[in-house]
PDB file of N, CA and C in Angstrom:
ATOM      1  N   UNK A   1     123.429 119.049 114.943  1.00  0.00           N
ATOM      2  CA  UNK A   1     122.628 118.255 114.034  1.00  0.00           C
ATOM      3  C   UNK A   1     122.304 116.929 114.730  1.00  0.00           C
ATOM      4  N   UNK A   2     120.892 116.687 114.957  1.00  0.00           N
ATOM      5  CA  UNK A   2     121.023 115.159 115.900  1.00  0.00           C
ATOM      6  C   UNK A   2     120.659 114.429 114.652  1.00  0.00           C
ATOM      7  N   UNK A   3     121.061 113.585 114.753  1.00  0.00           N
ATOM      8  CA  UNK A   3     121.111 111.975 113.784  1.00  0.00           C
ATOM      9  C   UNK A   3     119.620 110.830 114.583  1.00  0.00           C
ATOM     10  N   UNK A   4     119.000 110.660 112.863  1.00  0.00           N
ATOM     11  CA  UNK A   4     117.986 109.843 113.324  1.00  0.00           C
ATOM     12  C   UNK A   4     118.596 108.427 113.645  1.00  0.00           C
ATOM     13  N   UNK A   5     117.848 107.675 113.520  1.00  0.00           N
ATOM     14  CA  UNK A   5     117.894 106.173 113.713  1.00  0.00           C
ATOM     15  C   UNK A   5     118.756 105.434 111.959  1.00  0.00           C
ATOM     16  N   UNK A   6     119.834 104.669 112.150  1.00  0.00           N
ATOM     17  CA  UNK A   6     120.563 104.238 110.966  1.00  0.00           C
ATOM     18  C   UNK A   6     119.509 103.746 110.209  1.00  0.00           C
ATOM     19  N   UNK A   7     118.622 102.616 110.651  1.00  0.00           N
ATOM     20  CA  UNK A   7     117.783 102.133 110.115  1.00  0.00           C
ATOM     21  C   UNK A   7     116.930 103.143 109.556  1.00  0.00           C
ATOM     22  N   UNK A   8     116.146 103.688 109.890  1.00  0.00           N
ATOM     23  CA  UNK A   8     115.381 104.730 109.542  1.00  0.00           C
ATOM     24  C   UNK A   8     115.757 105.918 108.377  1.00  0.00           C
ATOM     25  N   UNK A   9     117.037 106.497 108.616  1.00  0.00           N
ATOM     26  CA  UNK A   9     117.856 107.355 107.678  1.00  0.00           C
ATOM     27  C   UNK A   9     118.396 105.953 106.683  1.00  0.00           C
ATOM     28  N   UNK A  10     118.657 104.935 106.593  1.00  0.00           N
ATOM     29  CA  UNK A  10     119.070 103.653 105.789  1.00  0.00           C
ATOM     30  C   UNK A  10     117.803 103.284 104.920  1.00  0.00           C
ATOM     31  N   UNK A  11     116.809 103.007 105.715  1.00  0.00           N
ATOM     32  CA  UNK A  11     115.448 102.790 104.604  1.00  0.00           C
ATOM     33  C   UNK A  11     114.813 103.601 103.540  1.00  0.00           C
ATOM     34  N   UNK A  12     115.304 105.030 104.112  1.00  0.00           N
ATOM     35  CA  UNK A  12     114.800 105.823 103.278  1.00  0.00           C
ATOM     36  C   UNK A  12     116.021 106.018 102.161  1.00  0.00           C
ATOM     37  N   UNK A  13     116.969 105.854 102.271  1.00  0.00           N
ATOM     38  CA  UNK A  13     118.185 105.640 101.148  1.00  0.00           C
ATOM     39  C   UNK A  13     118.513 107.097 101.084  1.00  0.00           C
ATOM     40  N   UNK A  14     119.010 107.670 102.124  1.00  0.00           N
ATOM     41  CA  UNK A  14     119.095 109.113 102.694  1.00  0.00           C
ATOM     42  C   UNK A  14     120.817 109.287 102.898  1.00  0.00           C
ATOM     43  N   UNK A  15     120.825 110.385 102.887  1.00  0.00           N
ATOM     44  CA  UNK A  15     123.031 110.572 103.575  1.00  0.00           C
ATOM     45  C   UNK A  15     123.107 109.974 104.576  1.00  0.00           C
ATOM     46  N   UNK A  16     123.825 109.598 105.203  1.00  0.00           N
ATOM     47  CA  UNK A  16     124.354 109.001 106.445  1.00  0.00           C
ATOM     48  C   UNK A  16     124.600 109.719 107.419  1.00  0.00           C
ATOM     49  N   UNK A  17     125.237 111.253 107.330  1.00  0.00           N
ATOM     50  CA  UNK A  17     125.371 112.505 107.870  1.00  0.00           C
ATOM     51  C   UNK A  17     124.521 112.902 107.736  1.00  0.00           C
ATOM     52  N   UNK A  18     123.480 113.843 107.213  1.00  0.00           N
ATOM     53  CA  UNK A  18     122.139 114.738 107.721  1.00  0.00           C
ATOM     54  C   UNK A  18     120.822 114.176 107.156  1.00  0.00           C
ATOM     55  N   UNK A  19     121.013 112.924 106.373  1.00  0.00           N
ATOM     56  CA  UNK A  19     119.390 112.429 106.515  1.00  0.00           C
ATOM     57  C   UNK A  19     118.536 113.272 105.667  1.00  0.00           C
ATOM     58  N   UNK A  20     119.228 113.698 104.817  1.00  0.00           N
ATOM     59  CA  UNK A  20     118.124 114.893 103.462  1.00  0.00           C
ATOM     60  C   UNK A  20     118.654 114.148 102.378  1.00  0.00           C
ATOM     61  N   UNK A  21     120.003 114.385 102.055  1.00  0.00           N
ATOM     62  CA  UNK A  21     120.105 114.009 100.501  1.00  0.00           C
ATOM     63  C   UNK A  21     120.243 112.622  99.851  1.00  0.00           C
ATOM     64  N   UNK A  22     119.821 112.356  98.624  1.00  0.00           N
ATOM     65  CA  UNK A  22     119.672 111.376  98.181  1.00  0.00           C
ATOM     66  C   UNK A  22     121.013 110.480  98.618  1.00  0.00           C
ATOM     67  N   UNK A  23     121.286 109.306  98.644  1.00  0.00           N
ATOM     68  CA  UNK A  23     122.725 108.510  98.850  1.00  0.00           C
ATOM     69  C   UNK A  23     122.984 107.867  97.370  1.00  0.00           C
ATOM     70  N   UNK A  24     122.117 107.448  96.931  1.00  0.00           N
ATOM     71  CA  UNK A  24     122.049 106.641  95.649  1.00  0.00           C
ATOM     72  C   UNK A  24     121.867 107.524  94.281  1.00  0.00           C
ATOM     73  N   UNK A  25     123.224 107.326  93.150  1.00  0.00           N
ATOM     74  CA  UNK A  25     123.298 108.350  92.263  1.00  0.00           C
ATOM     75  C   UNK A  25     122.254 107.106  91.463  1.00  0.00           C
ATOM     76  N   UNK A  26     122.455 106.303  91.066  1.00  0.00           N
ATOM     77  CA  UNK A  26     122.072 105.516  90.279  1.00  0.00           C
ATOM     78  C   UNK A  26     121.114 104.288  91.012  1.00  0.00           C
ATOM     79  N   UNK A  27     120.674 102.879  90.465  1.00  0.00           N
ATOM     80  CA  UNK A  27     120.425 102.226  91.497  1.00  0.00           C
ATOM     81  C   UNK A  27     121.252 101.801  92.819  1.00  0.00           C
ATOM     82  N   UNK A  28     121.730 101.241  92.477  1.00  0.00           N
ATOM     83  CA  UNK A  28     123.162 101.216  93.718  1.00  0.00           C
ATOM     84  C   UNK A  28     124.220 102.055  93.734  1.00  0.00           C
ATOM     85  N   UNK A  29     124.415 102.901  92.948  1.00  0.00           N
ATOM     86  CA  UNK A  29     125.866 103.475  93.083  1.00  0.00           C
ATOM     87  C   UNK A  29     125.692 104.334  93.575  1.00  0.00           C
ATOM     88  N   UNK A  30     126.505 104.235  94.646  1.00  0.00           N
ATOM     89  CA  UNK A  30     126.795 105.700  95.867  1.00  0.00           C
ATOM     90  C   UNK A  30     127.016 106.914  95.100  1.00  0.00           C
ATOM     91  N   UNK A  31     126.441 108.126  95.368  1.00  0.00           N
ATOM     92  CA  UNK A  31     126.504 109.381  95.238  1.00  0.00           C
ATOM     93  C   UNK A  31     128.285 109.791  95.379  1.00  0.00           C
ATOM     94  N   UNK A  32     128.766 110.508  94.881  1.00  0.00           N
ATOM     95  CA  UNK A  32     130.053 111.104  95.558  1.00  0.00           C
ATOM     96  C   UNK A  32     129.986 112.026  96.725  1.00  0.00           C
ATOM     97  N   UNK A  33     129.153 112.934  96.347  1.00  0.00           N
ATOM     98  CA  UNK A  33     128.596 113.662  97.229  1.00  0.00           C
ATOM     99  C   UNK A  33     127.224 113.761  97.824  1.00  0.00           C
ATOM    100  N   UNK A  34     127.065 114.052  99.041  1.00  0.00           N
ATOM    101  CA  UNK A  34     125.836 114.658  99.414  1.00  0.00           C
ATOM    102  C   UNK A  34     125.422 116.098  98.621  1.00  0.00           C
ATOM    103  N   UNK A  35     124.554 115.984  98.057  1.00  0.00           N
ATOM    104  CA  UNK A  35     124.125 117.431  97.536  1.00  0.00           C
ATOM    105  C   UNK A  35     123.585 118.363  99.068  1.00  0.00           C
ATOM    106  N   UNK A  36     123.002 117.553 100.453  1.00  0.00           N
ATOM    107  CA  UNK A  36     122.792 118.815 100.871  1.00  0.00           C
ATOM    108  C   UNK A  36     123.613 119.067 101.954  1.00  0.00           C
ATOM    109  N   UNK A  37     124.575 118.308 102.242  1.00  0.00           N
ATOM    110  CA  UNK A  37     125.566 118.348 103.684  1.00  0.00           C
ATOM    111  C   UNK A  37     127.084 118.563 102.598  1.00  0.00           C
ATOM    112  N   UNK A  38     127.430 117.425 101.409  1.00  0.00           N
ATOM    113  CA  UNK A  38     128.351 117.801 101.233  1.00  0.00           C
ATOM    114  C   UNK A  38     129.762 116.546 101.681  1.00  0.00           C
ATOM    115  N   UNK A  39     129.561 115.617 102.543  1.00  0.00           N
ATOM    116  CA  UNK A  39     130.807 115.174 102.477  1.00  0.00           C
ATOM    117  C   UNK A  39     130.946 113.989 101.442  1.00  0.00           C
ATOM    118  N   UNK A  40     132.189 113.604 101.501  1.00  0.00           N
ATOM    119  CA  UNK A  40     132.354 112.626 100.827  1.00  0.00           C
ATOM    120  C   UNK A  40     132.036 110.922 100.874  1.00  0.00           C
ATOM    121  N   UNK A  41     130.993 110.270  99.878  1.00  0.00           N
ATOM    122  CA  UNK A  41     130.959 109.064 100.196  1.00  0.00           C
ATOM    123  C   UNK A  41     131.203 107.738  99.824  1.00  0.00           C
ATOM    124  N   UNK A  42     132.404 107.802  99.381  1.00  0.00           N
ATOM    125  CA  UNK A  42     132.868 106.929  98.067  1.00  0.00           C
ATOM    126  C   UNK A  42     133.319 105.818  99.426  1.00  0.00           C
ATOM    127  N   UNK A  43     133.476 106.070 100.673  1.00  0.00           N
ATOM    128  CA  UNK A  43     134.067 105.093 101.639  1.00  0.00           C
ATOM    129  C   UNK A  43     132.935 103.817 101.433  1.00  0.00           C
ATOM    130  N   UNK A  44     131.443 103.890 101.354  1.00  0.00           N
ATOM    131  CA  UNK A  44     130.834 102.582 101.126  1.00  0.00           C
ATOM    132  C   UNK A  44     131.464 101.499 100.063  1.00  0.00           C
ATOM    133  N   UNK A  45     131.294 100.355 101.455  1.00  0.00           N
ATOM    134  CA  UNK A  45     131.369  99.587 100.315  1.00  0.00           C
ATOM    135  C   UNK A  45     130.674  98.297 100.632  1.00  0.00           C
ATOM    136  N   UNK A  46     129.526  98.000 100.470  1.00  0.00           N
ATOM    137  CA  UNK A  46     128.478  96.643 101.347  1.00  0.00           C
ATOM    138  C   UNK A  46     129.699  95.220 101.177  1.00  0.00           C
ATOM    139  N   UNK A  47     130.159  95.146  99.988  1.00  0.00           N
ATOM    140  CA  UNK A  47     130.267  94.389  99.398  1.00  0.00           C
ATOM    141  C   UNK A  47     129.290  92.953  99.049  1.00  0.00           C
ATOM    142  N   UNK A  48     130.190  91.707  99.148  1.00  0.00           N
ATOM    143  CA  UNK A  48     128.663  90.741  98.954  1.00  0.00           C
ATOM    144  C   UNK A  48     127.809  90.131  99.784  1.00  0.00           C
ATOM    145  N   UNK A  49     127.565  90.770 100.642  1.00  0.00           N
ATOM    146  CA  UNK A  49     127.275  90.487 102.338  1.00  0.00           C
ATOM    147  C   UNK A  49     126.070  91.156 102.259  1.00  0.00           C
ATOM    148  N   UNK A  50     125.890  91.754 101.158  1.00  0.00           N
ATOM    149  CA  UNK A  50     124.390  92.783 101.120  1.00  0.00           C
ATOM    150  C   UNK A  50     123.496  91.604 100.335  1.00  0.00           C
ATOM    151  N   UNK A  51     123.669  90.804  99.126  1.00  0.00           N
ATOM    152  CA  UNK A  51     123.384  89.801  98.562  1.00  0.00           C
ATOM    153  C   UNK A  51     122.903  88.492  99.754  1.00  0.00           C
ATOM    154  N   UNK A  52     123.680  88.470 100.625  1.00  0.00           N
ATOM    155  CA  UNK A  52     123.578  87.445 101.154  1.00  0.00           C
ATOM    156  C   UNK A  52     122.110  87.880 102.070  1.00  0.00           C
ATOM    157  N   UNK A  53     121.996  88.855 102.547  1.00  0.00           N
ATOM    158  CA  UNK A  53     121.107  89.308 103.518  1.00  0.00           C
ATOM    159  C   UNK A  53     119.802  89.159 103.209  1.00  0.00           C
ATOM    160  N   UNK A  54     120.076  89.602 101.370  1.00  0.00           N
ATOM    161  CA  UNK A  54     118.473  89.916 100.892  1.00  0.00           C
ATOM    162  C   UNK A  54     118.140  88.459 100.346  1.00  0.00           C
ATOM    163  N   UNK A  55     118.671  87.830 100.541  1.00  0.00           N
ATOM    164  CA  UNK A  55     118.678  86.127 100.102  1.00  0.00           C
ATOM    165  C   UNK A  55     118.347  85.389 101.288  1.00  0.00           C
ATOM    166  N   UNK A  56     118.781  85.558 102.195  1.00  0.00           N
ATOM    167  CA  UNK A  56     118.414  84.661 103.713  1.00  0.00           C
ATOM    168  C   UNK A  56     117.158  85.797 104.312  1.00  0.00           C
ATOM    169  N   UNK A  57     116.161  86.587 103.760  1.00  0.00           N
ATOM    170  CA  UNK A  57     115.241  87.254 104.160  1.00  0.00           C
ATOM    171  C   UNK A  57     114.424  86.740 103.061  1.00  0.00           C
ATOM    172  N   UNK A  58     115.034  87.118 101.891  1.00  0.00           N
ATOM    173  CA  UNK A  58     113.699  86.043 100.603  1.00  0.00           C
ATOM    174  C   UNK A  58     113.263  85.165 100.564  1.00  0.00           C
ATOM    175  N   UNK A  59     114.299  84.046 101.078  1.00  0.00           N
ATOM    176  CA  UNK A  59     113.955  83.028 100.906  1.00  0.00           C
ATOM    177  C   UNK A  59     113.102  82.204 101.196  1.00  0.00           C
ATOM    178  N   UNK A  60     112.805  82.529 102.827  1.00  0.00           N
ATOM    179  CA  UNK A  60     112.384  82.275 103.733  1.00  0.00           C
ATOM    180  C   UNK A  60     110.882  82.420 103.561  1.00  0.00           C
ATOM    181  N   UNK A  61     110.591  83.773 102.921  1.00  0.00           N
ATOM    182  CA  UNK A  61     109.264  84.346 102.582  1.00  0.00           C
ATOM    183  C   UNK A  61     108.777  83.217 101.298  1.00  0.00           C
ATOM    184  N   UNK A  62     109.667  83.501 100.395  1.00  0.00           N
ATOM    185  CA  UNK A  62     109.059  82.935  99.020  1.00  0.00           C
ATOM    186  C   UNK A  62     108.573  81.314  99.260  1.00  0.00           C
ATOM    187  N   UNK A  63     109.824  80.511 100.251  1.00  0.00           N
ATOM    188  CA  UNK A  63     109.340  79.453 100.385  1.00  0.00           C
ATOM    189  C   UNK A  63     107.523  78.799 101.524  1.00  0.00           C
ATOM    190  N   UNK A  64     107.829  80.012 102.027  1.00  0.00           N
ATOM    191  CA  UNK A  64     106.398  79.528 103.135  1.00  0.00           C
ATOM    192  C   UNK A  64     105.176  79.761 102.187  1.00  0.00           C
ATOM    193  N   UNK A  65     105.441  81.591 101.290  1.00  0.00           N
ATOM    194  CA  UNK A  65     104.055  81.222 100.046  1.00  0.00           C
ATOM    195  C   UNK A  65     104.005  80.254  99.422  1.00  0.00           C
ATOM    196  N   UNK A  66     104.992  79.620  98.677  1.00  0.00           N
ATOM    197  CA  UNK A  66     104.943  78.608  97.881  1.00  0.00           C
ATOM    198  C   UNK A  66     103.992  77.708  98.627  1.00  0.00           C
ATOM    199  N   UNK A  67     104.618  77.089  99.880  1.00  0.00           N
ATOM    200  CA  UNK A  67     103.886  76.150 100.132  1.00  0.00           C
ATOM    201  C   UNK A  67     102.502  76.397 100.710  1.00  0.00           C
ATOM    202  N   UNK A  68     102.036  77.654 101.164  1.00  0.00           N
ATOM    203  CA  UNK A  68     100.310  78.473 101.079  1.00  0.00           C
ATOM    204  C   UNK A  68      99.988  77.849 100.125  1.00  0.00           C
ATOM    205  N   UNK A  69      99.816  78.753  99.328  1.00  0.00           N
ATOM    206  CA  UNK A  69      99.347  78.003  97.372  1.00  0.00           C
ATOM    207  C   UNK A  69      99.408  76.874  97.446  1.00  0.00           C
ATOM    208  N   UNK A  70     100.488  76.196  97.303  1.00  0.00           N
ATOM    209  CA  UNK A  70     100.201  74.698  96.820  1.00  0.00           C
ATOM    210  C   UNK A  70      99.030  74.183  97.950  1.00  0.00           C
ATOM    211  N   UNK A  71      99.361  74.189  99.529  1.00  0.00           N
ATOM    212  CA  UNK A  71      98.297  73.719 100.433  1.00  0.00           C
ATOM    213  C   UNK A  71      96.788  74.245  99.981  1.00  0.00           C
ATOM    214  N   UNK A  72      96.784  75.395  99.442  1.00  0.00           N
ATOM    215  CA  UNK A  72      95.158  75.893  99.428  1.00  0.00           C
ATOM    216  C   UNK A  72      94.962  75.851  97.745  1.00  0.00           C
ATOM    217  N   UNK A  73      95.843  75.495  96.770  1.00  0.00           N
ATOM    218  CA  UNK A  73      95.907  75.252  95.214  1.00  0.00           C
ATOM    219  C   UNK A  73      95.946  73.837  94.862  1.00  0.00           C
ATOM    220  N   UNK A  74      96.673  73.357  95.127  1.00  0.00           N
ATOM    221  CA  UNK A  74      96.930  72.088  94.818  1.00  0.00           C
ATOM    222  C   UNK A  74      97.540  72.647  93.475  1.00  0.00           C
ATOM    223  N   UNK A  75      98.060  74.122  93.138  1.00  0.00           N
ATOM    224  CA  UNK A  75      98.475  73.863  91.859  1.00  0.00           C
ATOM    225  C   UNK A  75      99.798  72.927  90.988  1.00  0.00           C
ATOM    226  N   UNK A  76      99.939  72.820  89.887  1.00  0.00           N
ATOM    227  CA  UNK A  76     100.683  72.303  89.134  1.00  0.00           C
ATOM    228  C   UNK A  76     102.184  73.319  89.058  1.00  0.00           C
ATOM    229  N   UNK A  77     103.624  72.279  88.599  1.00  0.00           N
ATOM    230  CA  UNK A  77     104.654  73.048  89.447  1.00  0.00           C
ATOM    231  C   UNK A  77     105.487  74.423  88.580  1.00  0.00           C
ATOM    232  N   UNK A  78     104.474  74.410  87.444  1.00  0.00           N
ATOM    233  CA  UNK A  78     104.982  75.481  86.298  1.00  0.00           C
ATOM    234  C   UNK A  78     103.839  76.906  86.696  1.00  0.00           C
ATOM    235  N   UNK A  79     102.994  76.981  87.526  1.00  0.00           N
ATOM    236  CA  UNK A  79     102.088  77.588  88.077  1.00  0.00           C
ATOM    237  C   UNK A  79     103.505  78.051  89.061  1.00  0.00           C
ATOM    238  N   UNK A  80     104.065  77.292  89.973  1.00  0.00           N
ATOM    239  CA  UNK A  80     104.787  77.724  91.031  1.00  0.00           C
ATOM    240  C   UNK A  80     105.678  78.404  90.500  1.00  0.00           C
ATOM    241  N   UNK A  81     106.862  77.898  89.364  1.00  0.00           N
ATOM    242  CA  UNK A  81     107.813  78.673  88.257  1.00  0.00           C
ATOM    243  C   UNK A  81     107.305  79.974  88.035  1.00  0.00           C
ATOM    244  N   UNK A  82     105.802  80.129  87.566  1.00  0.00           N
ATOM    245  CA  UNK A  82     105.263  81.564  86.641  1.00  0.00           C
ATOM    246  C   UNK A  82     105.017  82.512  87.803  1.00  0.00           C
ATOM    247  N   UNK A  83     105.146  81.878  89.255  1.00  0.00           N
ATOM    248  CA  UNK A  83     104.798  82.984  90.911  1.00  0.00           C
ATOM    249  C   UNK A  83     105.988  83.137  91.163  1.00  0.00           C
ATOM    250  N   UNK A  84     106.499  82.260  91.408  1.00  0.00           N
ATOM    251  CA  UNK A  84     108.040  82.504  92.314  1.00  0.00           C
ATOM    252  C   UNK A  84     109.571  82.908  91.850  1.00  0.00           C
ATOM    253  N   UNK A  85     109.278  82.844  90.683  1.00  0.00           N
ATOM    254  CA  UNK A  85     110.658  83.416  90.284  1.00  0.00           C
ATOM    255  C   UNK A  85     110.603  84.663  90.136  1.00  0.00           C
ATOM    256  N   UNK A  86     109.680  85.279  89.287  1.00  0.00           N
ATOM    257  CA  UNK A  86     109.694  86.673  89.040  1.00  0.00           C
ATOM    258  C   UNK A  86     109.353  86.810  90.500  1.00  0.00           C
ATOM    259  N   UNK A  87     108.407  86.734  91.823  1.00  0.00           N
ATOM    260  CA  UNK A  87     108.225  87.006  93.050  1.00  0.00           C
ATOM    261  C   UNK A  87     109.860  87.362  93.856  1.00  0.00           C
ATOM    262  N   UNK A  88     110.506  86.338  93.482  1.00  0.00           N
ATOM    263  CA  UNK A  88     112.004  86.563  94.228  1.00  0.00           C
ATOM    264  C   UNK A  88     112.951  87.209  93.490  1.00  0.00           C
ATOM    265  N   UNK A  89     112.816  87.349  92.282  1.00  0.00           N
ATOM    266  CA  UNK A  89     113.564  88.651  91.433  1.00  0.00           C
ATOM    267  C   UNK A  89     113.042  90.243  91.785  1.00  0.00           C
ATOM    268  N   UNK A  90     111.429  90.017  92.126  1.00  0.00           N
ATOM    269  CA  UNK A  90     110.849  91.289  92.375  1.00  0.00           C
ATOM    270  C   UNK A  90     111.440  92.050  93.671  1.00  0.00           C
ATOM    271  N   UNK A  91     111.241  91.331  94.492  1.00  0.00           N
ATOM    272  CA  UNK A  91     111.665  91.526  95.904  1.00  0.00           C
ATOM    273  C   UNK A  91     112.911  91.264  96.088  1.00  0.00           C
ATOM    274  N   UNK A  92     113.555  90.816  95.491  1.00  0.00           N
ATOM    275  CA  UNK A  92     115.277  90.904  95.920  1.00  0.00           C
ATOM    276  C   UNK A  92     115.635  92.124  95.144  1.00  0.00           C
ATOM    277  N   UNK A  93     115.261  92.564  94.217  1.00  0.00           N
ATOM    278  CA  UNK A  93     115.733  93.805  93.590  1.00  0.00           C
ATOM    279  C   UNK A  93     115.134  95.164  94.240  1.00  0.00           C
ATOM    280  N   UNK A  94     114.046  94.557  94.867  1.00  0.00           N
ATOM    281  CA  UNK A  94     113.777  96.116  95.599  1.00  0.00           C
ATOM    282  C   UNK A  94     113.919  96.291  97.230  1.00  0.00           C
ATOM    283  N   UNK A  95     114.564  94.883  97.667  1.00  0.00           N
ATOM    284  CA  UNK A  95     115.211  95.194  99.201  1.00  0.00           C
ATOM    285  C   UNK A  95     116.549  95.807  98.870  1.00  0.00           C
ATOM    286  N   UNK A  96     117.239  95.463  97.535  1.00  0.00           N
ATOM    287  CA  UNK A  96     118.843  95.702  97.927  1.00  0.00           C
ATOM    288  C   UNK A  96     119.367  97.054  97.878  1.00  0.00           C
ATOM    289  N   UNK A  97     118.640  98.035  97.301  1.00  0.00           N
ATOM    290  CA  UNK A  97     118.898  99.513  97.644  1.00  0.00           C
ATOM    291  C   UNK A  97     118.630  99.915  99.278  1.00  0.00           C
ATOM    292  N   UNK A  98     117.525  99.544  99.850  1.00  0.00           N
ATOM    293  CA  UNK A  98     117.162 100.138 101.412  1.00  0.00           C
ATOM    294  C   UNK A  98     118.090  98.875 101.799  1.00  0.00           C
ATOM    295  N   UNK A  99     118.586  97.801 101.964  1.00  0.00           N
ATOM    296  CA  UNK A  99     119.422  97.406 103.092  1.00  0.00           C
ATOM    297  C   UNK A  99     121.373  97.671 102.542  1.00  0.00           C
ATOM    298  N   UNK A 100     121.274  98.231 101.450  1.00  0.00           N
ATOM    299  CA  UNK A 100     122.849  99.186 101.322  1.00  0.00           C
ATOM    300  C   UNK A 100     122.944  99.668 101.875  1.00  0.00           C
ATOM    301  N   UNK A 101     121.698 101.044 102.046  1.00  0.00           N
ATOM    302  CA  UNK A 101     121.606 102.072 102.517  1.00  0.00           C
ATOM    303  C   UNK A 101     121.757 102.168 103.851  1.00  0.00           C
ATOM    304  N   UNK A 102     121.488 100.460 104.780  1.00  0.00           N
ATOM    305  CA  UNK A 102     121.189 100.705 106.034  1.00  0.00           C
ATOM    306  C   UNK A 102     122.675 100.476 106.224  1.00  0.00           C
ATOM    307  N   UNK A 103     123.584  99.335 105.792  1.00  0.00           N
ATOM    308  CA  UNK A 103     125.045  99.199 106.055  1.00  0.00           C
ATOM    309  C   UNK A 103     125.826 100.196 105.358  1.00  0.00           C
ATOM    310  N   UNK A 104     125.706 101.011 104.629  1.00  0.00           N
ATOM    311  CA  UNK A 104     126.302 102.065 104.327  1.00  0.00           C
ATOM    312  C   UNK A 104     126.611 103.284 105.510  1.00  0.00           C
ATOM    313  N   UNK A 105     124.600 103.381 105.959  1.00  0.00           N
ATOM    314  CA  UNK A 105     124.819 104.030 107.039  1.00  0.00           C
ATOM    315  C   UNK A 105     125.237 103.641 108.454  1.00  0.00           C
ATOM    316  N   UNK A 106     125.097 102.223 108.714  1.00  0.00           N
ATOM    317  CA  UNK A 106     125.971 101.526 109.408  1.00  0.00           C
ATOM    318  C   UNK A 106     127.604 102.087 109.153  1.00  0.00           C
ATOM    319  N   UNK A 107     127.817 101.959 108.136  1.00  0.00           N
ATOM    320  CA  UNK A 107     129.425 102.047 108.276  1.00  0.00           C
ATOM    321  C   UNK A 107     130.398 103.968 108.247  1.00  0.00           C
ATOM    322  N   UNK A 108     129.189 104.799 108.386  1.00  0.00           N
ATOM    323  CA  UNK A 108     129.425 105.958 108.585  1.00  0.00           C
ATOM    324  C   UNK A 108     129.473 105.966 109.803  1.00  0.00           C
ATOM    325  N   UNK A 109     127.932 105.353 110.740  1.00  0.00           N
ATOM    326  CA  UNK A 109     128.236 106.166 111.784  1.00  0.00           C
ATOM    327  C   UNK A 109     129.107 105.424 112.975  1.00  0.00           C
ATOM    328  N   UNK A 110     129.682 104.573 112.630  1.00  0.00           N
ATOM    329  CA  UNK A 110     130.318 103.519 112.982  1.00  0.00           C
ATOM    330  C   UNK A 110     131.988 103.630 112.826  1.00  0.00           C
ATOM    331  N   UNK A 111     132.237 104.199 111.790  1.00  0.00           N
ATOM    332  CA  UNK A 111     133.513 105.022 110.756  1.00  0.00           C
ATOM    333  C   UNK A 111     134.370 103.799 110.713  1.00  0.00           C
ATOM    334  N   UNK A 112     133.356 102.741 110.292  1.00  0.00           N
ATOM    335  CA  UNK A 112     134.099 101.584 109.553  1.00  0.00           C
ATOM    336  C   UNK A 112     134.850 102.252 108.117  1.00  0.00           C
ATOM    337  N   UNK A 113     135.885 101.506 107.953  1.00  0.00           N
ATOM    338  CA  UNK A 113     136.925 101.619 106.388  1.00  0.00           C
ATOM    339  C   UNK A 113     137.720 100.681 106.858  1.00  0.00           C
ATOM    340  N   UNK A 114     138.028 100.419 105.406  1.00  0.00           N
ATOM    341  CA  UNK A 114     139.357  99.539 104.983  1.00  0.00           C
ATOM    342  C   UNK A 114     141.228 100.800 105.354  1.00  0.00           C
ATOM    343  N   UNK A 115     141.713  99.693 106.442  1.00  0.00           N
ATOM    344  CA  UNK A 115     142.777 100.667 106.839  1.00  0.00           C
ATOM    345  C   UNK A 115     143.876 100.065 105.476  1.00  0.00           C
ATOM    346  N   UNK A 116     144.536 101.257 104.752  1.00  0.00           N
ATOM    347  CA  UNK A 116     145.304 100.653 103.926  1.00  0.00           C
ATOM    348  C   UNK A 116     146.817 100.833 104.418  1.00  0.00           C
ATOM    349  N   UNK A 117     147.322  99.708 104.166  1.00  0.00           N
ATOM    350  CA  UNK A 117     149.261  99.752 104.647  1.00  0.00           C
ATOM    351  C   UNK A 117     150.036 100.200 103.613  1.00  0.00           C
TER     352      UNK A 117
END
């Protein structure tokens, strides 16, 4: 079985092992199983390091539009409130499934875990 690219099998929110079955039972919650390979994947765990990622990638964006608009708007700052909040709720909620997916699959093929004593 050759293995695509993490990123690639990660964006698409795919198994970590064969790159077909869904990873995500719910929005974020890991599958137990692969429905088409089968192993077990309860080992993910991003924790809050996935938050942080999609926050130092948003931010960055939301703040350079902001200041587009205002340079070519001159708008008023409840105009900026009614763009940018829902803008950075929009997009932070729909990076954080594909970059789980990519440290999830990071941590398969990698065979990161927590060693317990």
């Amino acid at each position: 079985m050759t293995q695509s690219s993490p990123f690639n099998t990660g964006l698409r929110c795919r198994c970590p092992r064969c790159g077909q079955g869904k990873l995500f039972k719910g929005y974020l919650k890991v599958a137990p199983t692969c429905v088409a390979c089968g192993p077990d994947l309860p080992f993910a765990n991003s924790g809050v390091g996935l938050a942080t990622f999609v926050i130092f990638l948003i931010a960055p964006i939301i703040i350079i539009l902001a200041l587009v608009v205002d340079a070519l708007f001159n708008s008023p700052p409840y105009v900026h409130l009614m763009l940018w909040i829902p803008a950075t709720i929009i997009f932070s909620l729909a990076l954080l499934p594909p970059f789980k997916s990519v440290l999830v699959t990071l941590q398969y093929r990698h065979d990161a875990h927590e060693e317990h004593q």
